[in-house]
PDB file of N, CA and C in Angstrom:
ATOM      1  N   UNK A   1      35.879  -4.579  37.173  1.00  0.00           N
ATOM      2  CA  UNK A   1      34.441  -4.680  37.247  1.00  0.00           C
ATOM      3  C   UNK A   1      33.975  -5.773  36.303  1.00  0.00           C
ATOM      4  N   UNK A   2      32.434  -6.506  36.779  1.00  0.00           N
ATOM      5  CA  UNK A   2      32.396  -7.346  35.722  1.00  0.00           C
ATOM      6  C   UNK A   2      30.962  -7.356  35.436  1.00  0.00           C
ATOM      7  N   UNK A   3      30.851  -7.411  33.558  1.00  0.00           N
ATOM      8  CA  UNK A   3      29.515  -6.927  33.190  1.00  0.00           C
ATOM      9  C   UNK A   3      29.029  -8.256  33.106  1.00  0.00           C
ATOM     10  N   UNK A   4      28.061  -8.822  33.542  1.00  0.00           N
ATOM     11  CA  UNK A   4      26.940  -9.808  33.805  1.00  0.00           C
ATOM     12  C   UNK A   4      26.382  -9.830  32.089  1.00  0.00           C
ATOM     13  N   UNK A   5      26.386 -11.361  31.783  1.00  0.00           N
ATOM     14  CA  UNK A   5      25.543 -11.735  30.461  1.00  0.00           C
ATOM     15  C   UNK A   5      24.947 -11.407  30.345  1.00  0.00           C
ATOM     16  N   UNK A   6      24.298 -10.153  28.940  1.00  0.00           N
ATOM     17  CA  UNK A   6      23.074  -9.578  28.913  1.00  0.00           C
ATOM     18  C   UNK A   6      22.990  -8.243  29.334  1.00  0.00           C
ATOM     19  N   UNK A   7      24.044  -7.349  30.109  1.00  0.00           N
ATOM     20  CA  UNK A   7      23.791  -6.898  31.031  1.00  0.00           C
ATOM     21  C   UNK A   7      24.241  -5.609  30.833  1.00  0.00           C
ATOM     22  N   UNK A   8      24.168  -4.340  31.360  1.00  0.00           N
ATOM     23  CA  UNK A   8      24.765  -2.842  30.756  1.00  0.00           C
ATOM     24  C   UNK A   8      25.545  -2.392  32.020  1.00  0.00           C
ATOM     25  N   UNK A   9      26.256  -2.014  31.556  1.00  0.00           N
ATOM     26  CA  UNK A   9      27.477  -1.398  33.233  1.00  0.00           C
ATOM     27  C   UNK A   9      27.820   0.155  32.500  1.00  0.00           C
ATOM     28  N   UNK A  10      28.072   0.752  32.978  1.00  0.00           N
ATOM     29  CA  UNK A  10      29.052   2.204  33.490  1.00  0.00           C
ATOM     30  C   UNK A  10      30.221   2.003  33.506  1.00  0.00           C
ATOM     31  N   UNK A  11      31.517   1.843  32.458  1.00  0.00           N
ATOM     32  CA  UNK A  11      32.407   1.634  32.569  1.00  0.00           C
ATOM     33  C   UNK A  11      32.994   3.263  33.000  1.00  0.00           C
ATOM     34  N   UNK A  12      33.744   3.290  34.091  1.00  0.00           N
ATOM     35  CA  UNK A  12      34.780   4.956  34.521  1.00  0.00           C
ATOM     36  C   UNK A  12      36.035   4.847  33.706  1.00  0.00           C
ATOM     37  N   UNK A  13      36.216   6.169  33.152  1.00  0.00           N
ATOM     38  CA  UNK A  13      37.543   6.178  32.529  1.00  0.00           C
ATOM     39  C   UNK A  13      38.335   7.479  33.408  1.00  0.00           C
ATOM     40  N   UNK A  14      37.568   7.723  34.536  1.00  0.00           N
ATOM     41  CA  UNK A  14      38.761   8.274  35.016  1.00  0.00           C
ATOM     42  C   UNK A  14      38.861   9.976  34.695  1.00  0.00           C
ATOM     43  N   UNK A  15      38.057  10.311  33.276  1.00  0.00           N
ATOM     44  CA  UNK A  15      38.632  11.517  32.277  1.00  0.00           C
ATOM     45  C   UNK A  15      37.845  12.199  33.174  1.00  0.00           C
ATOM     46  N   UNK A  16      37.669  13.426  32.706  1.00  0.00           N
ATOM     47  CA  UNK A  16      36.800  14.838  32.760  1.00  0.00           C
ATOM     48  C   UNK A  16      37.504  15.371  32.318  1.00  0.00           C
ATOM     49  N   UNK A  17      36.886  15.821  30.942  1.00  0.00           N
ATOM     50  CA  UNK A  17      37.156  17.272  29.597  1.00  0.00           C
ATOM     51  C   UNK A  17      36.205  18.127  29.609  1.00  0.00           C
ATOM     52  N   UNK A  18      36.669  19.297  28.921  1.00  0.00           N
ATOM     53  CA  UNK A  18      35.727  19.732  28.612  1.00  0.00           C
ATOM     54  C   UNK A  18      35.618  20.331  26.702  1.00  0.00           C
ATOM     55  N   UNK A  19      34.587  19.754  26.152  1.00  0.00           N
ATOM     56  CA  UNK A  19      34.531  19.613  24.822  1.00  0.00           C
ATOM     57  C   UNK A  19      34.343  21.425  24.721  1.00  0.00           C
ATOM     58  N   UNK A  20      34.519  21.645  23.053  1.00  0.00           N
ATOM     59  CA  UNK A  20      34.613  22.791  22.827  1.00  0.00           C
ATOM     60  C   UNK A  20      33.374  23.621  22.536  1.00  0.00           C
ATOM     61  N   UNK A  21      32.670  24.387  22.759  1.00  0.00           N
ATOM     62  CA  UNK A  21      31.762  24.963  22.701  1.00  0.00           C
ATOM     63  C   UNK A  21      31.133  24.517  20.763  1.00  0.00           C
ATOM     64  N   UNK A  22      30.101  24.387  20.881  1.00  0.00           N
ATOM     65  CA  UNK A  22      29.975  23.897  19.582  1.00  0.00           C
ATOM     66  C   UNK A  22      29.748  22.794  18.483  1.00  0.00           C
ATOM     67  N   UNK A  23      30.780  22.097  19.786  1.00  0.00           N
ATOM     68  CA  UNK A  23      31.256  20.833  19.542  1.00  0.00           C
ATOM     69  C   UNK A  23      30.375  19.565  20.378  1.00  0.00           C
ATOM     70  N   UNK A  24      30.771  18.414  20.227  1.00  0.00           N
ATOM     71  CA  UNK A  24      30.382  17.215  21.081  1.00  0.00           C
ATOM     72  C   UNK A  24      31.474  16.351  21.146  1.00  0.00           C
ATOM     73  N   UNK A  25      31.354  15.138  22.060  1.00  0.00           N
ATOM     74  CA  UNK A  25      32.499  14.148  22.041  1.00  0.00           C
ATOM     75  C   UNK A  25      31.649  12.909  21.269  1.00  0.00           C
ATOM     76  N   UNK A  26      31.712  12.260  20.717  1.00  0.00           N
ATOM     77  CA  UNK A  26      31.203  11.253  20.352  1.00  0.00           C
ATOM     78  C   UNK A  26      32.010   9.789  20.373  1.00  0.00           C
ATOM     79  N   UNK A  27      31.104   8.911  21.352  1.00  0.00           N
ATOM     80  CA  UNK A  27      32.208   7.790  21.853  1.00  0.00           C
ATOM     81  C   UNK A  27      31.783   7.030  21.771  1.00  0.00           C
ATOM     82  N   UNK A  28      32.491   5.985  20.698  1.00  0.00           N
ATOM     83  CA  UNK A  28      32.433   5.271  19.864  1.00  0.00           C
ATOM     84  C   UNK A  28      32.716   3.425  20.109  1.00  0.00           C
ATOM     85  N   UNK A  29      32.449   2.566  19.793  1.00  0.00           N
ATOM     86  CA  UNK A  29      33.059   1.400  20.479  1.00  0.00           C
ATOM     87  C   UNK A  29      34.623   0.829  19.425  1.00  0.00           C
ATOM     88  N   UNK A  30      35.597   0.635  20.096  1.00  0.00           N
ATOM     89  CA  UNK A  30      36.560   0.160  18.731  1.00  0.00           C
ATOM     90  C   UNK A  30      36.179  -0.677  17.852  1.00  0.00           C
ATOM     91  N   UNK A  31      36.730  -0.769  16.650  1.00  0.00           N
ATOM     92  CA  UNK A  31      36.804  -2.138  16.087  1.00  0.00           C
ATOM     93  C   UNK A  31      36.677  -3.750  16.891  1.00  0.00           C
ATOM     94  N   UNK A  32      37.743  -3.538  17.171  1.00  0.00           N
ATOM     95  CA  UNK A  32      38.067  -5.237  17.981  1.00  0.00           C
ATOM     96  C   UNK A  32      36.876  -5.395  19.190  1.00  0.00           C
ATOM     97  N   UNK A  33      36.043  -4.270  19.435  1.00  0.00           N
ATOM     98  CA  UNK A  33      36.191  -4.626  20.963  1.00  0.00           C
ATOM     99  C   UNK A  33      34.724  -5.370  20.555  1.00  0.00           C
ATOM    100  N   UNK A  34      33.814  -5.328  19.796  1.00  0.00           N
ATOM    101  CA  UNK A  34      32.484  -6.469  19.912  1.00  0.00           C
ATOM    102  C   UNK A  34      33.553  -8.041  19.597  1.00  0.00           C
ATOM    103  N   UNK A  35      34.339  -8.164  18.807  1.00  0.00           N
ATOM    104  CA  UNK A  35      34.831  -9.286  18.161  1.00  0.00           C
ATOM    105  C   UNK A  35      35.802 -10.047  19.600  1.00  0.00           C
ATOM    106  N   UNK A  36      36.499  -9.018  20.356  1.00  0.00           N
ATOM    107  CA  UNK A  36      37.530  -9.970  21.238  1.00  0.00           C
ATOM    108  C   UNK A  36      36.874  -9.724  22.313  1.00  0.00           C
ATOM    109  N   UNK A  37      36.436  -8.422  22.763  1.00  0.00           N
ATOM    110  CA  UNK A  37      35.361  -8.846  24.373  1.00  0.00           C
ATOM    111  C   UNK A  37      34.298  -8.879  24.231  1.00  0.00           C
ATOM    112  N   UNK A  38      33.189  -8.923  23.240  1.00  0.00           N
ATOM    113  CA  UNK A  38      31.935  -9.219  23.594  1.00  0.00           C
ATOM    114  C   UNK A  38      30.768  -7.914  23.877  1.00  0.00           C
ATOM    115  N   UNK A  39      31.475  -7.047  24.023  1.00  0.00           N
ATOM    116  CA  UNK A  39      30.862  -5.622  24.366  1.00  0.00           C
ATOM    117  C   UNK A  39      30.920  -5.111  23.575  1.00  0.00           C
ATOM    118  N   UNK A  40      29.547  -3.905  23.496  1.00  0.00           N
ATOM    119  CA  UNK A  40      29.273  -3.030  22.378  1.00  0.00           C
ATOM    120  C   UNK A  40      28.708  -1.765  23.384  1.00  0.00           C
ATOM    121  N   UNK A  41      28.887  -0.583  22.592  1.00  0.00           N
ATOM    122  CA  UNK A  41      28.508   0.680  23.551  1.00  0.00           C
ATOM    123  C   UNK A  41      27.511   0.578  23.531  1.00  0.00           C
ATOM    124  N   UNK A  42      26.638   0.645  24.871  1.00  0.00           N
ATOM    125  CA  UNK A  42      25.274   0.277  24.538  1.00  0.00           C
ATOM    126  C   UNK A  42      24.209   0.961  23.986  1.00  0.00           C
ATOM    127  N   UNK A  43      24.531   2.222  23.799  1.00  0.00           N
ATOM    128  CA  UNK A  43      23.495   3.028  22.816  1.00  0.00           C
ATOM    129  C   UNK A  43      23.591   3.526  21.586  1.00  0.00           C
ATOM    130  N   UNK A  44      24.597   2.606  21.376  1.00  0.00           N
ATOM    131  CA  UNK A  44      25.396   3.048  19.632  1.00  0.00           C
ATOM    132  C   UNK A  44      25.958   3.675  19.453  1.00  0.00           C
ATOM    133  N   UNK A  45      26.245   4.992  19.829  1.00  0.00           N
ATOM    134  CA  UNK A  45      27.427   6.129  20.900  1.00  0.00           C
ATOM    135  C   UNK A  45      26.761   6.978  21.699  1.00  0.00           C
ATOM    136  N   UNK A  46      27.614   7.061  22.424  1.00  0.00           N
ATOM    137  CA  UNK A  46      27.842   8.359  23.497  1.00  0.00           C
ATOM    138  C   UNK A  46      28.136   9.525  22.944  1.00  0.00           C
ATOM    139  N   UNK A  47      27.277  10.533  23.681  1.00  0.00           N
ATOM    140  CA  UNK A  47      27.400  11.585  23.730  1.00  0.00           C
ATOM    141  C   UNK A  47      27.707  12.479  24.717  1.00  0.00           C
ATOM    142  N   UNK A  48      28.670  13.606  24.234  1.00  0.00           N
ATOM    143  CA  UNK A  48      29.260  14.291  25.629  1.00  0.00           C
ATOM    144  C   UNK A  48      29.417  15.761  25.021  1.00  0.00           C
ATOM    145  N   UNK A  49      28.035  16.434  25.609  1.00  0.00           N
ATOM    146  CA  UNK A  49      27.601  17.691  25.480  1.00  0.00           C
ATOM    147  C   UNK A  49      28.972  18.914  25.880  1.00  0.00           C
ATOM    148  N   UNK A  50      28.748  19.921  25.680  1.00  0.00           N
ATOM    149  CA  UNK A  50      29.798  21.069  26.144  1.00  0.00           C
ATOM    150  C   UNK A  50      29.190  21.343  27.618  1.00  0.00           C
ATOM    151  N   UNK A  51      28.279  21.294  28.128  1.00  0.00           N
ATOM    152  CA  UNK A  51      28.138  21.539  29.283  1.00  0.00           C
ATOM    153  C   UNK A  51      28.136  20.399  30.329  1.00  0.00           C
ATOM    154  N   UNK A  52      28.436  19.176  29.986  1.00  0.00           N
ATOM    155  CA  UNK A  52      29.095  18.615  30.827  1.00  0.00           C
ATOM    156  C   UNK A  52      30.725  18.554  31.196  1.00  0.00           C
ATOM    157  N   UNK A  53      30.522  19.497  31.880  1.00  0.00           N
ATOM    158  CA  UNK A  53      32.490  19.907  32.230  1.00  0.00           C
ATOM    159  C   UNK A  53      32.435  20.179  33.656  1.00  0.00           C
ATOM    160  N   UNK A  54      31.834  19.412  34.376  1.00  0.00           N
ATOM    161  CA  UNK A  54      32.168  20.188  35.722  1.00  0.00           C
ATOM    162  C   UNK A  54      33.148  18.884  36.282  1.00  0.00           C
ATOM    163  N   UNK A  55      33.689  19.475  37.525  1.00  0.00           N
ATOM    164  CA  UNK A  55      34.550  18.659  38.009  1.00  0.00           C
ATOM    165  C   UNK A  55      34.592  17.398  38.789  1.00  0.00           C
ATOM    166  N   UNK A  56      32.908  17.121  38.883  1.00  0.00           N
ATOM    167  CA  UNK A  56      33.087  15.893  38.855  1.00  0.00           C
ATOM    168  C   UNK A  56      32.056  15.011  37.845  1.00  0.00           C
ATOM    169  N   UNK A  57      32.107  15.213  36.767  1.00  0.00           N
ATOM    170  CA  UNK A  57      31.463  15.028  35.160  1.00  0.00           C
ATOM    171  C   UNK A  57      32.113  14.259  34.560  1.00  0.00           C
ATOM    172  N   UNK A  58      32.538  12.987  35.039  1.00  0.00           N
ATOM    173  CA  UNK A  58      33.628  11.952  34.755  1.00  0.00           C
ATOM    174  C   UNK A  58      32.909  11.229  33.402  1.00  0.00           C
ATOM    175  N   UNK A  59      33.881  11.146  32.576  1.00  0.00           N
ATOM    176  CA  UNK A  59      32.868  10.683  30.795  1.00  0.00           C
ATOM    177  C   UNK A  59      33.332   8.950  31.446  1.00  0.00           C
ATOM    178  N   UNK A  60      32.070   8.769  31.401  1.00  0.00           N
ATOM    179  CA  UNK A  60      32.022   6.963  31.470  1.00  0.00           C
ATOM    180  C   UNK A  60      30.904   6.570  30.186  1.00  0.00           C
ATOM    181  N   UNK A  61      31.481   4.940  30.010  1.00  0.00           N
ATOM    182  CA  UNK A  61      31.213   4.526  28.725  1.00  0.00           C
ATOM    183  C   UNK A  61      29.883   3.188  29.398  1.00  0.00           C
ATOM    184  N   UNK A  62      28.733   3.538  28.605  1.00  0.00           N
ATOM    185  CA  UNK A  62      27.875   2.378  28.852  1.00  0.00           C
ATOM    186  C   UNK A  62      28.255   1.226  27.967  1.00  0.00           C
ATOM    187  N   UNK A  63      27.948   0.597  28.634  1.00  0.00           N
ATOM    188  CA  UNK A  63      28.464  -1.297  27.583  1.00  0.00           C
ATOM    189  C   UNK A  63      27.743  -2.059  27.860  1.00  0.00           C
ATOM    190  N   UNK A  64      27.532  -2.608  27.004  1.00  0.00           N
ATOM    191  CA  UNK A  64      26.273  -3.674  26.813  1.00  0.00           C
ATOM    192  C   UNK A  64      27.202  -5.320  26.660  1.00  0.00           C
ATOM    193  N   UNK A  65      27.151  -6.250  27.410  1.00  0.00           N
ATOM    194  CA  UNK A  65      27.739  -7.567  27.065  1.00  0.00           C
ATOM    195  C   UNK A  65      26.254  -8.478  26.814  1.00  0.00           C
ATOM    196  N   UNK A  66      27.218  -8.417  25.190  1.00  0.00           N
ATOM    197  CA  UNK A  66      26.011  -9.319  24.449  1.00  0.00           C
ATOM    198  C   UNK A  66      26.872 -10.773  24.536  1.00  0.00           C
ATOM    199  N   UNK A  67      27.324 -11.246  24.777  1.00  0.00           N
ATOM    200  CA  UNK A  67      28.081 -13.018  24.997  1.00  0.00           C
ATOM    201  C   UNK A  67      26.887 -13.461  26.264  1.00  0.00           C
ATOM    202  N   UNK A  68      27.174 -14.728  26.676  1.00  0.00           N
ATOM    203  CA  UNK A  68      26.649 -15.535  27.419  1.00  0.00           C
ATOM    204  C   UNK A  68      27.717 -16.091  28.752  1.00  0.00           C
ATOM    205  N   UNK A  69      28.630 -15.526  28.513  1.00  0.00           N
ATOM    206  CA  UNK A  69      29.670 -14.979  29.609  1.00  0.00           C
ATOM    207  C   UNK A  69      30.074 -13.936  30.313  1.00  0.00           C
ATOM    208  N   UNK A  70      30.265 -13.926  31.565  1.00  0.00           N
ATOM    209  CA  UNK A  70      29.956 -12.758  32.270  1.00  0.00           C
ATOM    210  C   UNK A  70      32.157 -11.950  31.455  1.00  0.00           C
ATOM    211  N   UNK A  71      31.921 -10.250  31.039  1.00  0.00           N
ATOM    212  CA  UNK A  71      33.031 -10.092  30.510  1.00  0.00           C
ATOM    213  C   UNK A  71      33.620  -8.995  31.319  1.00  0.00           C
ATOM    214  N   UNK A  72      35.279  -9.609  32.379  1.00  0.00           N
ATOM    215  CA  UNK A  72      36.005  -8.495  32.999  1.00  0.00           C
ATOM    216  C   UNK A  72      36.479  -7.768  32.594  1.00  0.00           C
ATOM    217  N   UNK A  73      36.437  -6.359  33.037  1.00  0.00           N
ATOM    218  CA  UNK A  73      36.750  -5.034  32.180  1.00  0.00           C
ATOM    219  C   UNK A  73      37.865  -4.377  33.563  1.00  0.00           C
ATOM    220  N   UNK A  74      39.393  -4.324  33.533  1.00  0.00           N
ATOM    221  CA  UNK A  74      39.598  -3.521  34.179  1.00  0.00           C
ATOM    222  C   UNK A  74      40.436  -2.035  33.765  1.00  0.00           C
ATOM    223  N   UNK A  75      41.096  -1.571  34.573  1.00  0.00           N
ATOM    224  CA  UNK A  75      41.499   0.088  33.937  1.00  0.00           C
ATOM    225  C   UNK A  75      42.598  -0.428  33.046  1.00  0.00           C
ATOM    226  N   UNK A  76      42.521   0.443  32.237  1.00  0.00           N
ATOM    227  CA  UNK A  76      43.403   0.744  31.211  1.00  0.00           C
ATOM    228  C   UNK A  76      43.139  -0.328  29.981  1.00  0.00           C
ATOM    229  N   UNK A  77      41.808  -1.138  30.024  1.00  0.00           N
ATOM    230  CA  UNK A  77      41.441  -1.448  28.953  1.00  0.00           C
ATOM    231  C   UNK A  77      40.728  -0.981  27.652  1.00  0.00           C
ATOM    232  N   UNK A  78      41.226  -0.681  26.245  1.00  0.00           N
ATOM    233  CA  UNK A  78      41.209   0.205  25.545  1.00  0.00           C
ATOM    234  C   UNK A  78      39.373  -0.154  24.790  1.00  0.00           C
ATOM    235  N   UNK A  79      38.165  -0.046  25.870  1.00  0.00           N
ATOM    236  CA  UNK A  79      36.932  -0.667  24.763  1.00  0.00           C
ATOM    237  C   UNK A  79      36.406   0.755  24.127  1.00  0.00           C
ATOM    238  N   UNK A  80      36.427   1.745  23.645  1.00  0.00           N
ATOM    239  CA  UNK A  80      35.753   3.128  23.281  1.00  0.00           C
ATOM    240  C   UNK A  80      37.210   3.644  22.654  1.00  0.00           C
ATOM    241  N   UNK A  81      36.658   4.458  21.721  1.00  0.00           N
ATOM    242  CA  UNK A  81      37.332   6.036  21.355  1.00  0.00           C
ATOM    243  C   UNK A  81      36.097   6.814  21.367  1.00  0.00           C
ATOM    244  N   UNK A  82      36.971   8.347  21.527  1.00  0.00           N
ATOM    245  CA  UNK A  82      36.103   9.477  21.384  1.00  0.00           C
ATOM    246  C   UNK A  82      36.390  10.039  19.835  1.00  0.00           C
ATOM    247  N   UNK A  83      35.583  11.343  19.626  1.00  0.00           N
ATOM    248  CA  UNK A  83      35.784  11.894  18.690  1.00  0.00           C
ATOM    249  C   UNK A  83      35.425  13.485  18.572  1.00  0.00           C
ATOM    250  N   UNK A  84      35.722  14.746  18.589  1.00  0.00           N
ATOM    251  CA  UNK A  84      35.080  15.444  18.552  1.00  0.00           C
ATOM    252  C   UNK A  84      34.345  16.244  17.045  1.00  0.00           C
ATOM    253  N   UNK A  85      33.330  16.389  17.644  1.00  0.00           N
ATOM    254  CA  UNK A  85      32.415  16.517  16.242  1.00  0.00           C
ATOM    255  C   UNK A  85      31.700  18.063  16.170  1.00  0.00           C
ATOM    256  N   UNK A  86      31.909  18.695  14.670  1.00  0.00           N
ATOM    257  CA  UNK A  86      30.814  19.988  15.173  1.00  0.00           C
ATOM    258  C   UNK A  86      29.326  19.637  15.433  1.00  0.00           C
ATOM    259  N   UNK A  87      28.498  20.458  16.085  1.00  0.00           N
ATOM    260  CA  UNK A  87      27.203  20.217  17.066  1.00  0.00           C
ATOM    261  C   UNK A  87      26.687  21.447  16.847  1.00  0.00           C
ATOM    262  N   UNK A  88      26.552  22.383  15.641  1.00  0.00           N
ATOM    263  CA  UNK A  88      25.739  23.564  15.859  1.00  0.00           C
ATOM    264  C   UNK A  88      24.533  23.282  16.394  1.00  0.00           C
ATOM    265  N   UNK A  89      24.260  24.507  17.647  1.00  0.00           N
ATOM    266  CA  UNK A  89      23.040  24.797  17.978  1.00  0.00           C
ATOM    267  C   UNK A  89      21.763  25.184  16.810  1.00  0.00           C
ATOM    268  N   UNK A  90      20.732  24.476  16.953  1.00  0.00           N
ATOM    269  CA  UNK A  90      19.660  24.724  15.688  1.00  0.00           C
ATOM    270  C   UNK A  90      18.315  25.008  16.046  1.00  0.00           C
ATOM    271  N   UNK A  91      17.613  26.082  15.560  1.00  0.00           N
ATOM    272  CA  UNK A  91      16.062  26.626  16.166  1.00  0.00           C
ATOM    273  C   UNK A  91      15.228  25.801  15.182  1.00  0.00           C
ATOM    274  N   UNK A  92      14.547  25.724  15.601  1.00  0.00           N
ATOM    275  CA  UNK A  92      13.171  24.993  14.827  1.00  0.00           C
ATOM    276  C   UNK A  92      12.206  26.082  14.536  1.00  0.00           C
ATOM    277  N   UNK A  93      11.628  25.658  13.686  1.00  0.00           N
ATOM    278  CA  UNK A  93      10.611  26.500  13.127  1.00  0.00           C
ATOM    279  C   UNK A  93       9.514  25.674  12.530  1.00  0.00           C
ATOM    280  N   UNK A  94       8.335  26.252  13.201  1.00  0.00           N
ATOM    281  CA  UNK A  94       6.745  25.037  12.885  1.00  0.00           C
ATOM    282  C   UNK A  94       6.181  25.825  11.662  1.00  0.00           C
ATOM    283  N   UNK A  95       6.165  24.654  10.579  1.00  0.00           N
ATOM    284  CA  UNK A  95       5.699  25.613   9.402  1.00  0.00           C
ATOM    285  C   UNK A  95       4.110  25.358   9.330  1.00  0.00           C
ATOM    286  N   UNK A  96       3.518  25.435   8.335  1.00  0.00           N
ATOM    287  CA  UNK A  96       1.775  25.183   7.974  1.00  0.00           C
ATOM    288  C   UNK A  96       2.117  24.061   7.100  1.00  0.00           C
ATOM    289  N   UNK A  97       3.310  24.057   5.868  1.00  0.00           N
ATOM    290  CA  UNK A  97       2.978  22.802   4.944  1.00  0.00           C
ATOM    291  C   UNK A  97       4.608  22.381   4.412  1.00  0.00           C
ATOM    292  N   UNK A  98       4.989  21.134   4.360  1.00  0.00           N
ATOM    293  CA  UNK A  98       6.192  21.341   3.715  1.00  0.00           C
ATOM    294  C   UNK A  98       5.913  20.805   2.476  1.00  0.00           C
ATOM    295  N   UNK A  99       7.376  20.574   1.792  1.00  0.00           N
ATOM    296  CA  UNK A  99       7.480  20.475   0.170  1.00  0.00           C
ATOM    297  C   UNK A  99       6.672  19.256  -0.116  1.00  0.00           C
ATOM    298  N   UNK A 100       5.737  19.553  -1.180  1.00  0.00           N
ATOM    299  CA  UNK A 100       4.951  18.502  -1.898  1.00  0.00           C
ATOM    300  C   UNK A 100       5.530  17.339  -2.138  1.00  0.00           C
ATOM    301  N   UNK A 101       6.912  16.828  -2.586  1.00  0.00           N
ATOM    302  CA  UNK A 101       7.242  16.078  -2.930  1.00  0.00           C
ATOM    303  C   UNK A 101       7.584  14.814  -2.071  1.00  0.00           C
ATOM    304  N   UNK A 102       7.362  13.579  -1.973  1.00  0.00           N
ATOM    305  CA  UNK A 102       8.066  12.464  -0.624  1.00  0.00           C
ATOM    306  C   UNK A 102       9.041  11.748  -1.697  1.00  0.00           C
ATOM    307  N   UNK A 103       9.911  11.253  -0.829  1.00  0.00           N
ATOM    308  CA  UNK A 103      10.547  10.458  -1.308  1.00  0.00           C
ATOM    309  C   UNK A 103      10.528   8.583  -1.032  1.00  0.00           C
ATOM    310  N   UNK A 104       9.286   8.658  -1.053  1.00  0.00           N
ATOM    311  CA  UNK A 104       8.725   7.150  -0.236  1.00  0.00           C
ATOM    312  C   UNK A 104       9.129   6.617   0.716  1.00  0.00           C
ATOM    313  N   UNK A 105       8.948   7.389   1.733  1.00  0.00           N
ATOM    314  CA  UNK A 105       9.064   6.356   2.980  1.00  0.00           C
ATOM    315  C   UNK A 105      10.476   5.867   3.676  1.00  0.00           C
ATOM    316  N   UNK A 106      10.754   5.210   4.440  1.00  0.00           N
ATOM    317  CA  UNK A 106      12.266   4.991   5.359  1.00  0.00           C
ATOM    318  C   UNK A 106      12.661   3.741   3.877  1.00  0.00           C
ATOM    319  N   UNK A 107      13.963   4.457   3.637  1.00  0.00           N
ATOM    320  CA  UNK A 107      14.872   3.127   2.758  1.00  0.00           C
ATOM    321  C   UNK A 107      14.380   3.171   1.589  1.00  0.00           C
ATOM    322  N   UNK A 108      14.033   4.555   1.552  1.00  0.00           N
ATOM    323  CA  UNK A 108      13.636   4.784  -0.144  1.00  0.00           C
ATOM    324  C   UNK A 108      14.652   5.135  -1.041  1.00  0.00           C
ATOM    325  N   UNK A 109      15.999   6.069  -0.195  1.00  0.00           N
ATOM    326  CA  UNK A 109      17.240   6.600  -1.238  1.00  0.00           C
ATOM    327  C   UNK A 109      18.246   5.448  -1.478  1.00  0.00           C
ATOM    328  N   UNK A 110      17.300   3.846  -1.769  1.00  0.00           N
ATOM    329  CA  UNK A 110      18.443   2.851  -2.433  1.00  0.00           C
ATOM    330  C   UNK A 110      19.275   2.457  -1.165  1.00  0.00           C
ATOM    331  N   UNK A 111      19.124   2.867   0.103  1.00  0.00           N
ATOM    332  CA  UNK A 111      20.054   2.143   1.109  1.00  0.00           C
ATOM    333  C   UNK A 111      19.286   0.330   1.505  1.00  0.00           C
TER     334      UNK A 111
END
């Protein structure tokens, strides 16, 4: 398949897992792969819920080709890893006031 300059594709890998209750897959772009093909996952990672497991729930990787060349991708080319990660389920709760204190704003803890 070939991703067009600029352009986002659906790469198929073929898989269907099913992640562990709890858990998530988180899919990642390699090292090498912005530096030697040009592609980056296009949403910074993927995510692959526990309830996507059905049998035809094939984990494909979005890719973004940021070059000015169109970049061929065929099977068994290694651009993603996964990872599995814990994912506890979490309830929210709407309060009236939270803690008095801010910590100024985005990029305040020195990053």
């Amino acid at each position: 398949m070939d991703v067009s300059p600029g352009g986002v594709a659906l790469v198929r890998t073929g898989l269907v897992i099913e992640v562990p209750t709890g858990h998530c897959l988180g899919i990642f772009a390699r090292s090498s792969t912005p530096l030697k093909r040009g592609l980056l996952v296009a949403n910074g990672v993927g995510i692959v819920d526990p309830d996507y497991s059905g049998p035809e729930d094939e984990i494909m990787i979005q890719v973004l080709n940021f070059t000015a060349a169109t970049v061929h991708v065929t099977r068994g080319d290694r651009l993603a890893q996964g990872i599995v990660l814990p994912a506890p389920r979490v309830t929210w709760q709407e309060v009236g006031a939270i803690r008095p204190v801010t910590r100024g704003g985005f990029g305040a803890t020195g990053g």
